[in-house]
C-alpha atoms as a PDB file:
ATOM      1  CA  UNK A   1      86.082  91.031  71.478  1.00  0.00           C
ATOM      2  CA  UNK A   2      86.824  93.603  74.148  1.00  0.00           C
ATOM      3  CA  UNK A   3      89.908  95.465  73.045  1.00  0.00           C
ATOM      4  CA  UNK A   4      93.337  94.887  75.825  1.00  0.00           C
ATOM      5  CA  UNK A   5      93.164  98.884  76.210  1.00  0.00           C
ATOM      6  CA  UNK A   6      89.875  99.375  77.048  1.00  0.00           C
ATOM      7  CA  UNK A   7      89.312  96.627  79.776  1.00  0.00           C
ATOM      8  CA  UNK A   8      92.960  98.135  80.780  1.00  0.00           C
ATOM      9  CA  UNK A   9      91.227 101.715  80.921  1.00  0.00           C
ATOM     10  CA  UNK A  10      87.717 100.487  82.553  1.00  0.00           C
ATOM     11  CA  UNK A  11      90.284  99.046  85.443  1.00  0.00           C
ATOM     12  CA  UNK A  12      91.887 101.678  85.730  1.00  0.00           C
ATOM     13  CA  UNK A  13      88.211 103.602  86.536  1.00  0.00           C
ATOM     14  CA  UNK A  14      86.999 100.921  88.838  1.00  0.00           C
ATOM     15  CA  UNK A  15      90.459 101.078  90.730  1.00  0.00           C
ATOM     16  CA  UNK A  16      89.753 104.988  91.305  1.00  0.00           C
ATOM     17  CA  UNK A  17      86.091 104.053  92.139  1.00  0.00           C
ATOM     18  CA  UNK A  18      87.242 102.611  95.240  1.00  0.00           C
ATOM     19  CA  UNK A  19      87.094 103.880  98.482  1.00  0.00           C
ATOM     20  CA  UNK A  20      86.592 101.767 100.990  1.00  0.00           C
ATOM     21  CA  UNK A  21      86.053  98.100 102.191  1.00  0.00           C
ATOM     22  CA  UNK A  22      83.642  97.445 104.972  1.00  0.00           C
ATOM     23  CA  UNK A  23      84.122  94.368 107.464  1.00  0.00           C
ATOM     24  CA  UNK A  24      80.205  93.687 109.432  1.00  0.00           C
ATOM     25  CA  UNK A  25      79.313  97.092 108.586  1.00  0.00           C
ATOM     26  CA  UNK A  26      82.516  98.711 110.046  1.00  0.00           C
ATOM     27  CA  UNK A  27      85.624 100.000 107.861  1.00  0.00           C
ATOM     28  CA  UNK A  28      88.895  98.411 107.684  1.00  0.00           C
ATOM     29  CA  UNK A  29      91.654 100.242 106.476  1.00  0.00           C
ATOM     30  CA  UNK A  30      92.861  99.714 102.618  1.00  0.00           C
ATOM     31  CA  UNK A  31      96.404  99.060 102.621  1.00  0.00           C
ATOM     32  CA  UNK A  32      96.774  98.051  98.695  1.00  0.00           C
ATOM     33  CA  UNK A  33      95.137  99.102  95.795  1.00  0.00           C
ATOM     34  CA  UNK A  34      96.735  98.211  92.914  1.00  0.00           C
ATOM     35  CA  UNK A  35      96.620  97.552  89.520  1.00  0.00           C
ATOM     36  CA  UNK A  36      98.580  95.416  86.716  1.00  0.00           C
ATOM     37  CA  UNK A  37      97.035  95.485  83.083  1.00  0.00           C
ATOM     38  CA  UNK A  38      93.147  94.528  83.974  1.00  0.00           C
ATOM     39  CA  UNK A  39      93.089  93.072  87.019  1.00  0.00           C
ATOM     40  CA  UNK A  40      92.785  95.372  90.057  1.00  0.00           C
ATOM     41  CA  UNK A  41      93.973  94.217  93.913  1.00  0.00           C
ATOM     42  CA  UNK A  42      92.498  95.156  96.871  1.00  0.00           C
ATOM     43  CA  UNK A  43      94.152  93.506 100.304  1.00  0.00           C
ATOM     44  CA  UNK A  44      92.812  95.505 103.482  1.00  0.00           C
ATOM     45  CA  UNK A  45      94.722  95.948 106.917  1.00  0.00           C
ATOM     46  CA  UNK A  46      95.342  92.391 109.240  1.00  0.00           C
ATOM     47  CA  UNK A  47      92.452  92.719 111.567  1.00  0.00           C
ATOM     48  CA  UNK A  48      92.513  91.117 115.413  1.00  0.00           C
ATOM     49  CA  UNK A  49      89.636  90.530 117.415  1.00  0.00           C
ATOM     50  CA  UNK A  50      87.111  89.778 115.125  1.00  0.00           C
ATOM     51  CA  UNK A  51      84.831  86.875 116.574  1.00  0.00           C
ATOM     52  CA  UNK A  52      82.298  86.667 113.607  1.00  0.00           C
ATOM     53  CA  UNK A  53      82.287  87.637 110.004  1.00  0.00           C
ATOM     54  CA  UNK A  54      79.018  88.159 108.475  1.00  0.00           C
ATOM     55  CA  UNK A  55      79.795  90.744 105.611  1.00  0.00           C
ATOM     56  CA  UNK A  56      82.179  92.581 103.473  1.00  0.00           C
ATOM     57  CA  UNK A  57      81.569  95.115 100.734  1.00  0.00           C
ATOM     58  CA  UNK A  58      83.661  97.066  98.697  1.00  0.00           C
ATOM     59  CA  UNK A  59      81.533 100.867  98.311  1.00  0.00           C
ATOM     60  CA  UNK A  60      82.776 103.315  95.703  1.00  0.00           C
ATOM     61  CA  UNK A  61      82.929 106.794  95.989  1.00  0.00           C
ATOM     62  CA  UNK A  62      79.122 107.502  95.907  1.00  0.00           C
ATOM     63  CA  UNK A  63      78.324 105.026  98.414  1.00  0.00           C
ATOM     64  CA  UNK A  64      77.383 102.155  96.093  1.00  0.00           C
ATOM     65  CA  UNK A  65      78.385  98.817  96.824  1.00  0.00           C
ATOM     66  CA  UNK A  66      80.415  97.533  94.259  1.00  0.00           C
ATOM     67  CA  UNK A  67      80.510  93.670  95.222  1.00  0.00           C
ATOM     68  CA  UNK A  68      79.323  92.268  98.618  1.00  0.00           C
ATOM     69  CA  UNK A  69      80.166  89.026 100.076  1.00  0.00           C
ATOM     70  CA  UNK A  70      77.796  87.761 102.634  1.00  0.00           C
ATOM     71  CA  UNK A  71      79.035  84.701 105.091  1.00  0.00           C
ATOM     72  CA  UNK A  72      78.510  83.205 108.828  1.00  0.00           C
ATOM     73  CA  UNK A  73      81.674  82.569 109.483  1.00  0.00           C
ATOM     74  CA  UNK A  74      82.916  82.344 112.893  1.00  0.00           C
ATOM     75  CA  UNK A  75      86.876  83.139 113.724  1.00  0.00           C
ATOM     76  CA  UNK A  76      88.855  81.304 116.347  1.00  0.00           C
ATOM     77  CA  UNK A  77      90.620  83.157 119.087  1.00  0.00           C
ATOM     78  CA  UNK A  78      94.081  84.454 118.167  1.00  0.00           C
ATOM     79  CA  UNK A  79      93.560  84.706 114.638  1.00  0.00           C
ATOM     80  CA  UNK A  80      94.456  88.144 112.754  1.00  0.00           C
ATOM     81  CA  UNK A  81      92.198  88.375 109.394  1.00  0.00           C
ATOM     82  CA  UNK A  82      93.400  90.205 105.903  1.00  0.00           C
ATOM     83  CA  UNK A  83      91.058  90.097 102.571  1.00  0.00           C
ATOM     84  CA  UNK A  84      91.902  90.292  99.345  1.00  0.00           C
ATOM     85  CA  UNK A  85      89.688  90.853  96.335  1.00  0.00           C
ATOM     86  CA  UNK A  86      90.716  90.484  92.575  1.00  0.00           C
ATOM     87  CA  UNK A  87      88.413  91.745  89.812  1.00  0.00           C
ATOM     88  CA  UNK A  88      89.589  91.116  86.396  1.00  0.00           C
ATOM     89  CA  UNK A  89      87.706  92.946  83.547  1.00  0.00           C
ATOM     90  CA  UNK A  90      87.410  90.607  80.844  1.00  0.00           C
END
């Protein structure tokens, strides 16, 4: 069994790790990033105008992708999008 203080401290690096979420290639501003115990929160800025979603990745500070989440999703007219992720080291 993983010990509560290291998945605490291997949150706490992945939390650092992060520096920014892409929306269809394109970033979107990180407005929370926040931790509690192991489970790190990222929620990005509402965005308008967005008629099609076909990706979003978190990248770390090298450039990697950390997790990706690929979709065809098309957004109606007059909707404002936010996105949350929640990783919880376990």
């Amino acid at each position: 069994m993983i010990s509560k203080a290291y998945r605490e401290r291997t949150a706490a690096d992945l939390k650092d790790r992060i520096s920014k979420v892409l929306l269809n290639g394109k970033e979107t501003e990180i407005v929370e990033l926040s931790i509690s115990g192991a489970v790190v929160t990222v929620l990005t800025h509402r965005e308008e105008d967005i008629k099609h979603i076909e990706s979003v990745q978190i990248i770390d500070d090298l450039g990697n992708v950390i997790t990706e989440r690929k979709t065809d999703l098309n957004v109606r007219d007059n909707r404002t999008l936010d996105f949350r992720f929640t990783f919880e080291v376990v």
